[in-house]
C-alpha atoms as a PDB file:
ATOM      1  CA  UNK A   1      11.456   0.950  14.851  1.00  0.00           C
ATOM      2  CA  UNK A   2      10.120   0.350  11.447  1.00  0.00           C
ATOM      3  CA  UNK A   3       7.388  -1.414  10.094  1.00  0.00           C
ATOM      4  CA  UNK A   4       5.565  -2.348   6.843  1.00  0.00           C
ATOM      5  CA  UNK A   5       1.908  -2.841   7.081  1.00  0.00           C
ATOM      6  CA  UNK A   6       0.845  -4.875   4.119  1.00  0.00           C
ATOM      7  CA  UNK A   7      -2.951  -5.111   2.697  1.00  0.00           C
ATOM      8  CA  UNK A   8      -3.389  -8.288   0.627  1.00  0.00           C
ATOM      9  CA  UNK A   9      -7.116  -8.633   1.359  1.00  0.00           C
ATOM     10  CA  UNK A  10      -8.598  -7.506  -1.992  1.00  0.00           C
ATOM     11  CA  UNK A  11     -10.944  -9.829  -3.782  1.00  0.00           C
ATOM     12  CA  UNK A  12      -9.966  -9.575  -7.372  1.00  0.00           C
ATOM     13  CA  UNK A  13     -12.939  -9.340  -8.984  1.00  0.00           C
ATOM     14  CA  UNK A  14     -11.829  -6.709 -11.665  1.00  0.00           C
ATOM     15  CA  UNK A  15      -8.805  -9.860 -12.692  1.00  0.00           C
ATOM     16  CA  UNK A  16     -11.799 -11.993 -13.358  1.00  0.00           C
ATOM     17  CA  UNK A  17     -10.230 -14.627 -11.188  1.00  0.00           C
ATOM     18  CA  UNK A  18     -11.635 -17.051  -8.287  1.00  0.00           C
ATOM     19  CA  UNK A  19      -7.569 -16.347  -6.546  1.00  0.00           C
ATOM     20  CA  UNK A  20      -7.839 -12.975  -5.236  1.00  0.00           C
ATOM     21  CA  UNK A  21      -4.711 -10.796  -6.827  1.00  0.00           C
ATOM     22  CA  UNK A  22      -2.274 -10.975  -4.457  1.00  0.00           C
ATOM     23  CA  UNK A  23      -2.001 -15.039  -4.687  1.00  0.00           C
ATOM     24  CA  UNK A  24      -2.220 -15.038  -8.595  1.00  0.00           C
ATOM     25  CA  UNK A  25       1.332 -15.845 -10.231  1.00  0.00           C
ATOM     26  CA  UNK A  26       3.525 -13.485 -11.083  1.00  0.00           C
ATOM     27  CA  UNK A  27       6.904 -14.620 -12.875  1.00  0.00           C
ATOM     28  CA  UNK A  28       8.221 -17.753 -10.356  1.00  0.00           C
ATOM     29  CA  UNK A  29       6.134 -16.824  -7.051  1.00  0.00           C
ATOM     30  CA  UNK A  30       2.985 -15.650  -6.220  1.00  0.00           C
ATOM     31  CA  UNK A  31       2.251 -11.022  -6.144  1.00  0.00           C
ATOM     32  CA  UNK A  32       2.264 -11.472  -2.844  1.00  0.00           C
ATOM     33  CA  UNK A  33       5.709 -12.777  -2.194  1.00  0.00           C
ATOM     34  CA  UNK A  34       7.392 -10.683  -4.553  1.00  0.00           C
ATOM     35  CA  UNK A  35       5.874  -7.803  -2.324  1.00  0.00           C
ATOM     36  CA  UNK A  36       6.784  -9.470   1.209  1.00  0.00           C
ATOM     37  CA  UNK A  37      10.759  -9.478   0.014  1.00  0.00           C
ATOM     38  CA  UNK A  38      10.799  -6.099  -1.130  1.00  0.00           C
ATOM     39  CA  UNK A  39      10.604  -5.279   2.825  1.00  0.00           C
ATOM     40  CA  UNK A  40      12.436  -8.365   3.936  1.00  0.00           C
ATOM     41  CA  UNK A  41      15.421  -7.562   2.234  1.00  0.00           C
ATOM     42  CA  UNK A  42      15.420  -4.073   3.129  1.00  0.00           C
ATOM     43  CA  UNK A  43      17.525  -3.150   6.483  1.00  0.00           C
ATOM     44  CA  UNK A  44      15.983  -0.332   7.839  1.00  0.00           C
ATOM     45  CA  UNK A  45      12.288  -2.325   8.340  1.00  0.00           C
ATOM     46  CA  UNK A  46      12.553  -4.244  11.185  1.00  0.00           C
ATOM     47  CA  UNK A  47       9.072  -6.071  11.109  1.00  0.00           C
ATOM     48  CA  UNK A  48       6.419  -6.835   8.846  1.00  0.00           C
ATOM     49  CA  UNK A  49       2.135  -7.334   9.404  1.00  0.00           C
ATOM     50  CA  UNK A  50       0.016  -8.645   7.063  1.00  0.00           C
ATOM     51  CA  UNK A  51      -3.612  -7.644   6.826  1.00  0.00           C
ATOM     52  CA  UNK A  52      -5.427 -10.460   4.835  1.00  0.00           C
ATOM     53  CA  UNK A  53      -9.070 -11.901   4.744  1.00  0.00           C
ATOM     54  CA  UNK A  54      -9.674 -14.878   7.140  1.00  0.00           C
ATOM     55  CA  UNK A  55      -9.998 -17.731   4.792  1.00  0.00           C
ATOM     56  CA  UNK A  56      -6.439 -16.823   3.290  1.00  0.00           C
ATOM     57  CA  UNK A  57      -4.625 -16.304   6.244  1.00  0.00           C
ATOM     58  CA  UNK A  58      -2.997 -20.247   5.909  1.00  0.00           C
ATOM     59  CA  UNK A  59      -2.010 -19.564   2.220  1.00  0.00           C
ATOM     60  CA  UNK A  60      -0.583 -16.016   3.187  1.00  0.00           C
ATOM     61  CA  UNK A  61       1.346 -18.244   6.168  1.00  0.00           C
ATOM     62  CA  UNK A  62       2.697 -20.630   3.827  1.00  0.00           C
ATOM     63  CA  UNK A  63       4.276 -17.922   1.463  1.00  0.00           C
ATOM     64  CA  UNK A  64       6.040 -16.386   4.008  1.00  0.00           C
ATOM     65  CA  UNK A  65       7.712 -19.830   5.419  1.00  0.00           C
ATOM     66  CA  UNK A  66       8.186 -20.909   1.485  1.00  0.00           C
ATOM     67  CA  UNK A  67      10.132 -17.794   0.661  1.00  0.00           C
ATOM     68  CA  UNK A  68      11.835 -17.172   4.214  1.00  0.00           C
ATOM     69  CA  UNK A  69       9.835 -13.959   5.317  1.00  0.00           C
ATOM     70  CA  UNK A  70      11.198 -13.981   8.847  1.00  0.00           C
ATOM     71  CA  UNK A  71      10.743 -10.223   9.890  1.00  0.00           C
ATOM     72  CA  UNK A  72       6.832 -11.575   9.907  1.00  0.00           C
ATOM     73  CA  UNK A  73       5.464 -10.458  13.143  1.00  0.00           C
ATOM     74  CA  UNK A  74       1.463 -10.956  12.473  1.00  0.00           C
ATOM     75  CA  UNK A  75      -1.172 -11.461  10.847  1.00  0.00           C
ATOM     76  CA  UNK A  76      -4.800  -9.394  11.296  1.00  0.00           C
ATOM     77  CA  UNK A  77      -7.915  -9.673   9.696  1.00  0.00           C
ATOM     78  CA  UNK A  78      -9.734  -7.726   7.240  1.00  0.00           C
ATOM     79  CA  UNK A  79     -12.857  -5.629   7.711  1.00  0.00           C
ATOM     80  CA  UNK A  80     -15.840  -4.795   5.206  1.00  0.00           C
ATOM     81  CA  UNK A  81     -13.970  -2.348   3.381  1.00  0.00           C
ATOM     82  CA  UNK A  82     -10.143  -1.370   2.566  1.00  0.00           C
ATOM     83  CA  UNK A  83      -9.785   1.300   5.084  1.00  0.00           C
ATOM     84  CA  UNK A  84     -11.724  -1.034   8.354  1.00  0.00           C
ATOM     85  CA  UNK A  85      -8.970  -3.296   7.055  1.00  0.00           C
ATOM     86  CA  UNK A  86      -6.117  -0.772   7.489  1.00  0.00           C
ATOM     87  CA  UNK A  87      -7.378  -0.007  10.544  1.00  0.00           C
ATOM     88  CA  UNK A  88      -7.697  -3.371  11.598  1.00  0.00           C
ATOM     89  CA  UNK A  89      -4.156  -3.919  10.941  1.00  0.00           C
ATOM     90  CA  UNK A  90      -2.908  -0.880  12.694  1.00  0.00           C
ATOM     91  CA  UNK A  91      -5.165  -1.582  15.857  1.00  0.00           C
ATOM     92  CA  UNK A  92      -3.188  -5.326  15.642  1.00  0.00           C
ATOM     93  CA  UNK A  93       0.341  -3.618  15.530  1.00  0.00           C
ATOM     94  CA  UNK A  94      -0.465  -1.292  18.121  1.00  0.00           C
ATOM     95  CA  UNK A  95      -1.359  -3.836  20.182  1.00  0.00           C
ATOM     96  CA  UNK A  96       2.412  -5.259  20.191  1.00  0.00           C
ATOM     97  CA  UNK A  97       4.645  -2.452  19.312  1.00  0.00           C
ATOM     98  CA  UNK A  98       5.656   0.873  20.484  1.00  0.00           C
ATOM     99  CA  UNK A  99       2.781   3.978  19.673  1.00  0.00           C
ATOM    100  CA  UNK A 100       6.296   5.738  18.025  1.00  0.00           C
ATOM    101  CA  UNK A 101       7.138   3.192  15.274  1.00  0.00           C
ATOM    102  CA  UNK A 102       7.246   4.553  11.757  1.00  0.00           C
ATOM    103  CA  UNK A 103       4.676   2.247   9.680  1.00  0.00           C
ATOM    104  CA  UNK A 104       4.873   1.957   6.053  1.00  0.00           C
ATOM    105  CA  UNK A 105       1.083   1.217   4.385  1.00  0.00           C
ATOM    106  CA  UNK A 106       1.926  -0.946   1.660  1.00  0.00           C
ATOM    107  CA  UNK A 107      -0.456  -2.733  -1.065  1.00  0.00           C
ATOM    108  CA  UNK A 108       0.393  -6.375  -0.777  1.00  0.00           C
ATOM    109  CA  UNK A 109      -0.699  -6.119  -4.767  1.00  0.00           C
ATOM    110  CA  UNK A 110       1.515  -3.651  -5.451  1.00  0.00           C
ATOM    111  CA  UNK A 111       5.281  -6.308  -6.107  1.00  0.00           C
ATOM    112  CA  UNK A 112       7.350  -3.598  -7.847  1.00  0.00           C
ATOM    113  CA  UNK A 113       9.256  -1.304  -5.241  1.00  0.00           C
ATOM    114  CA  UNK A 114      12.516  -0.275  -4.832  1.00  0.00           C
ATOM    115  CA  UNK A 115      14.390   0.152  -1.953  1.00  0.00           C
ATOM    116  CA  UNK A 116      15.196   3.754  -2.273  1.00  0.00           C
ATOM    117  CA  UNK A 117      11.467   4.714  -2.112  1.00  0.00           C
ATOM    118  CA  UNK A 118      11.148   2.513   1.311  1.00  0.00           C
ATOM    119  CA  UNK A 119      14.399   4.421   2.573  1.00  0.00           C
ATOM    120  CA  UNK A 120      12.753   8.176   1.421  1.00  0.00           C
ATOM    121  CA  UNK A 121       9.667   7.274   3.287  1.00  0.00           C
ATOM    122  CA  UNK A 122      11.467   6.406   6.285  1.00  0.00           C
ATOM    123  CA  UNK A 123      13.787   9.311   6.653  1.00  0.00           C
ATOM    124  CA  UNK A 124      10.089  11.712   5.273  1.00  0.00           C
ATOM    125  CA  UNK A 125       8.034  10.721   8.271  1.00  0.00           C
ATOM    126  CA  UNK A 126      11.198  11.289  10.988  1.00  0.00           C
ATOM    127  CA  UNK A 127      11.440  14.776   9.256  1.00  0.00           C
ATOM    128  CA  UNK A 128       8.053  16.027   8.436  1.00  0.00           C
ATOM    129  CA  UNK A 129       5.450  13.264   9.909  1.00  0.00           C
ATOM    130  CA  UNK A 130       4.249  11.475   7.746  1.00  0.00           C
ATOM    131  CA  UNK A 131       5.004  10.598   3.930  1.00  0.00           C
ATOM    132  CA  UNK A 132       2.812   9.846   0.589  1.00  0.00           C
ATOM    133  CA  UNK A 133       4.437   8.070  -2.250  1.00  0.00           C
ATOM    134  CA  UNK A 134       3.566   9.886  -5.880  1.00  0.00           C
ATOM    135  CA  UNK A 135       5.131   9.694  -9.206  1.00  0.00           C
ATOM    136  CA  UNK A 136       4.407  12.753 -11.929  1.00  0.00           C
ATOM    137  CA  UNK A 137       1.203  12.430 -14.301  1.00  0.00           C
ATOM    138  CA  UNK A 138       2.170  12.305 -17.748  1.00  0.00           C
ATOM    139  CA  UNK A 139      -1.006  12.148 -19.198  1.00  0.00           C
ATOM    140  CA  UNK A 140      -3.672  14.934 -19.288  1.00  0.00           C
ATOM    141  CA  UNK A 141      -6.013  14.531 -15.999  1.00  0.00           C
ATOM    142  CA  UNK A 142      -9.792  14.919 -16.496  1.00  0.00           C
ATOM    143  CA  UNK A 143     -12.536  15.483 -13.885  1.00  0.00           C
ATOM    144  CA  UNK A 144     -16.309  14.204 -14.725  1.00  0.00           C
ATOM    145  CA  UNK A 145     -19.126  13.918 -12.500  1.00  0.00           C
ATOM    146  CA  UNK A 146     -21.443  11.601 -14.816  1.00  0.00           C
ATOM    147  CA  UNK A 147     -18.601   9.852 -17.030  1.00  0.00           C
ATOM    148  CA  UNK A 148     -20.071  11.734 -20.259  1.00  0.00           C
ATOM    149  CA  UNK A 149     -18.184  14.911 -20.080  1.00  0.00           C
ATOM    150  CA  UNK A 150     -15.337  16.899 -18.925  1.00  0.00           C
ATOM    151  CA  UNK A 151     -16.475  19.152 -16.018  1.00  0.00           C
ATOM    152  CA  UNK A 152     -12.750  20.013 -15.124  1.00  0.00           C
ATOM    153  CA  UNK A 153      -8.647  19.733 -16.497  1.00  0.00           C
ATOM    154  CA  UNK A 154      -6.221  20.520 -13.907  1.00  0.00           C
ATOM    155  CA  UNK A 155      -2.999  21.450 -14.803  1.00  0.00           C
ATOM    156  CA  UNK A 156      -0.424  18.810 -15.381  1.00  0.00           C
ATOM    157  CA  UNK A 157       2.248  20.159 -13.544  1.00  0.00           C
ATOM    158  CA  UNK A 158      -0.009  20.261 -11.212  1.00  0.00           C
ATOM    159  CA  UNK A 159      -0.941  16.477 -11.190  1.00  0.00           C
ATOM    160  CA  UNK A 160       0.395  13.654  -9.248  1.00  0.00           C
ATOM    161  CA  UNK A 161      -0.543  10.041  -8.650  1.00  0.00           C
ATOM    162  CA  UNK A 162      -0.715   9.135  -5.039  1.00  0.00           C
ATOM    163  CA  UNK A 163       0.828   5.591  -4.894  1.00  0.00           C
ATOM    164  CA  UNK A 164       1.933   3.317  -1.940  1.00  0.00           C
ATOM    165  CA  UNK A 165       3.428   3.149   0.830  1.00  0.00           C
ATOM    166  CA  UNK A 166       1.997   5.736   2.281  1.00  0.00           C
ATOM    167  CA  UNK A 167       3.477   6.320   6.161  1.00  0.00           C
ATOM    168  CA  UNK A 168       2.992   7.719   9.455  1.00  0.00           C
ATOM    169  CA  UNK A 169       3.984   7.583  12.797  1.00  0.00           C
ATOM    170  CA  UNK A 170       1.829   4.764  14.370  1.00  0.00           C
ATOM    171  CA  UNK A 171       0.080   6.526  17.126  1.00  0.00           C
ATOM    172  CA  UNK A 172      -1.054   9.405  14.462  1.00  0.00           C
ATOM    173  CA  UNK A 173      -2.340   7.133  11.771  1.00  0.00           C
ATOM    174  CA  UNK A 174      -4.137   5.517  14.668  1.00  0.00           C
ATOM    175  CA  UNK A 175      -5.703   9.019  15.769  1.00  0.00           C
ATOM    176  CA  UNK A 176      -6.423  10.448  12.527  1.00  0.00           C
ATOM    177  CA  UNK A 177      -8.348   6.998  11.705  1.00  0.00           C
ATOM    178  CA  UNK A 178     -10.168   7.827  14.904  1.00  0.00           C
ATOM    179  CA  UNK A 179     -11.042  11.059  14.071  1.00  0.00           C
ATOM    180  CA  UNK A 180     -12.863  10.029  10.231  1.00  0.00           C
ATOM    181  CA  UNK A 181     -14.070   7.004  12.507  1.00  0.00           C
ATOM    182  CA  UNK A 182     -16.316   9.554  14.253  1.00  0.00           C
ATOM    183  CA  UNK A 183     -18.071  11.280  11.129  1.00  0.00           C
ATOM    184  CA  UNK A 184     -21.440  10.406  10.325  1.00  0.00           C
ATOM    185  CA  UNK A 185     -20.447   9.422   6.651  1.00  0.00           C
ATOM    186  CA  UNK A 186     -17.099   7.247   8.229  1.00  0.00           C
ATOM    187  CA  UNK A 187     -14.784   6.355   5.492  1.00  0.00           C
ATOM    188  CA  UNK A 188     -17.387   7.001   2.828  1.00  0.00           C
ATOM    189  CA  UNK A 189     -15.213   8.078  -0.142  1.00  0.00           C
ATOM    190  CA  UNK A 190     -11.694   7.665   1.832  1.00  0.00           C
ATOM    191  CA  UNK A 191      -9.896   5.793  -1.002  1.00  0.00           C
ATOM    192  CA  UNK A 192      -6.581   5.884   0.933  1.00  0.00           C
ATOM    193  CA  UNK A 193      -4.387   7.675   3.771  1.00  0.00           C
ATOM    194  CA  UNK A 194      -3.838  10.606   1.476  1.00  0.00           C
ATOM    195  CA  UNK A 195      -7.253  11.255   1.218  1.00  0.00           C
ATOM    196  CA  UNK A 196      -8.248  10.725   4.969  1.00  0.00           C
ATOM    197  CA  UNK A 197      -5.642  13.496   5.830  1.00  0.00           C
ATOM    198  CA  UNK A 198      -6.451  15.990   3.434  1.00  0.00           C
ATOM    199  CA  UNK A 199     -10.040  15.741   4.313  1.00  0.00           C
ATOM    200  CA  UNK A 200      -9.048  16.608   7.688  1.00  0.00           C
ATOM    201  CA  UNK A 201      -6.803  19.158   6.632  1.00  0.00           C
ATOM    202  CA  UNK A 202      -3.558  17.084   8.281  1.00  0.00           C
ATOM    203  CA  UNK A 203      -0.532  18.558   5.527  1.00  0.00           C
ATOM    204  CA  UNK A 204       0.696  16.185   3.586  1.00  0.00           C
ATOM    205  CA  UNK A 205       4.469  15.719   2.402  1.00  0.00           C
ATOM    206  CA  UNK A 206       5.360  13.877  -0.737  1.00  0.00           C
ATOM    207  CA  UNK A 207       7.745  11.362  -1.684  1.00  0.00           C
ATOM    208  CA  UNK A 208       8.516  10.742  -5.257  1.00  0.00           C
ATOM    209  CA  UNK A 209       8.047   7.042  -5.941  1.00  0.00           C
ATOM    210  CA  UNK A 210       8.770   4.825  -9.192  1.00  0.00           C
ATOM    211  CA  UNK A 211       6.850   4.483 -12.223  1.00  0.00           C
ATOM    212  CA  UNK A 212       7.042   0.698 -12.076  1.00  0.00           C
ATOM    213  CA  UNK A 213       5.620   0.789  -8.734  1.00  0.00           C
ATOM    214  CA  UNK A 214       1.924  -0.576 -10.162  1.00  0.00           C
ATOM    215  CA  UNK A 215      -1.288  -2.262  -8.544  1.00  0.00           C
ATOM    216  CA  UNK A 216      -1.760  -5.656  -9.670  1.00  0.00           C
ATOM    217  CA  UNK A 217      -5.702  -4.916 -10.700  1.00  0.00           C
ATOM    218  CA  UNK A 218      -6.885  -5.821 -14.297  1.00  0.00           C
ATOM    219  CA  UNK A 219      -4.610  -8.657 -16.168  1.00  0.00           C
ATOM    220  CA  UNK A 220      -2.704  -6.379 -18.495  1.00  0.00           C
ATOM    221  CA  UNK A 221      -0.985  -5.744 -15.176  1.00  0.00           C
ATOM    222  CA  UNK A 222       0.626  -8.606 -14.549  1.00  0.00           C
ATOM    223  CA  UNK A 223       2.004  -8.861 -17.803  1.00  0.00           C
ATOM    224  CA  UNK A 224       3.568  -5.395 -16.914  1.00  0.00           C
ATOM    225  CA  UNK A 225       4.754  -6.726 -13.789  1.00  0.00           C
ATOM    226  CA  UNK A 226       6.412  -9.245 -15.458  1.00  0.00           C
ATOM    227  CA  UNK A 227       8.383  -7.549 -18.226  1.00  0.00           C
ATOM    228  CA  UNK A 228       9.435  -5.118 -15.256  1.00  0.00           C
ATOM    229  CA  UNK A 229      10.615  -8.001 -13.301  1.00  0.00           C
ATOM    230  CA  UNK A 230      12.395  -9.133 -15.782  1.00  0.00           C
ATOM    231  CA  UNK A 231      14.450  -6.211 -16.939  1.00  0.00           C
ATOM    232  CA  UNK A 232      15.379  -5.750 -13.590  1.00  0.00           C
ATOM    233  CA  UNK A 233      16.800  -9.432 -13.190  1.00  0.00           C
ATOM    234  CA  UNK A 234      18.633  -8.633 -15.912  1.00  0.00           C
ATOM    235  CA  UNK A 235      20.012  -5.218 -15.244  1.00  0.00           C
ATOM    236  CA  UNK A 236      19.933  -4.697 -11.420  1.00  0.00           C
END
């Protein structure tokens, strides 16, 4: 059994819009349809959740019914912050599905995807346990504590951006959210999966994703989106 997990319960704020980014228009259909068909046309995912905040959970219902998302299974909540939200949506799956199913965590603002990434992440968690989307960075990384001046470089070879999804075996996400549950500081500064396991010291393997594969989160982004969606309409 697979299953997507999608997060579409971001506010937006850093668009500038009242419509949180997921519902803004992208092209002929909302972001967060565009990221619902990536997985409903894909055959190896047999189910989809959606994690979105209460007052949106009609609009996200009528997207799915408008553009035929019938591997829907749910919908959950969100919490105060991204992860409670992830975990909110993982405690909702878990309630209905078995503790074995492979779960791809997926950014319902992130509509650019292609199906071979979907199928590496599938076949990287039944190998190694769990998978983490990246792509290469081509530009030169730079670490600053106070935003005035460079306190580190690493290498670029050396550099990767973590992307989404990002997947696990259901039961394990579920325990290693327990576990960073328990700290005193909870999910203070745990910007993603990635980050939750390697503060743990859980191993992480990586699966190289695609460069169009972007976060809907300033405007300039969704006139990326578009050109991307675009060229690939008319190339395939």
């Amino acid at each position: 059994m697979n299953l997507a997990i999608i997060f579409a319960g971001g506010s937006g704020t850093r668009m500038g819009s009242d419509i949180p980014k997921q519902f803004l228009q992208l092209v002929d259909r909302p972001v967060l349809a565009h990221t619902l068909g990536i997985f409903q046309s894909h055959p190896e995912i047999d189910g989809i959740y959606l994690v979105v905040h209460r007052d949106w959970e009609a609009e996200a219902r009528k997207i799915a019914a408008d553009y035929g998302i019938t591997k829907l299974r749910g919908i959950a909540f969100g919490g105060a912050s991204a992860q409670e939200s992830i975990y909110n949506g993982l405690c909702y799956a878990a309630e209905r599905e078995s503790p074995d199913a492979v779960v791809l965590l997926h950014d319902g603002a992130r509509p650019y995807l292609t199906p071979q990434v979907i199928a590496d992440n599938i076949a990287a968690v039944r190998r190694y346990g769990n998978a983490v989307t990246y792509t290469p960075c081509f530009e030169t990384l730079v670490l600053s504590r106070d935003g005035q001046k460079v306190d580190g470089i690493p290498a670029r070879r050396e550099s990767y951006s973590a992307q989404a999804p990002q997947s696990f075996i259901l039961k394990d996400i579920l325990g290693i959210h327990a576990k960073i549950r328990q700290r005193p500081e909870g999910y203070e500064d745990m910007v993603d999966q990635a980050t939750i396991c390697f503060t743990l010291g859980i191993p992480v393997h990586l699966v190289q994703g695609c460069r169009g594969n972007v976060k809907v989160t300033t405007p300039e982004d969704l006139v990326t989106l578009a050109a991307l969606l675009e060229w690939r309409a008319r190339h395939g």
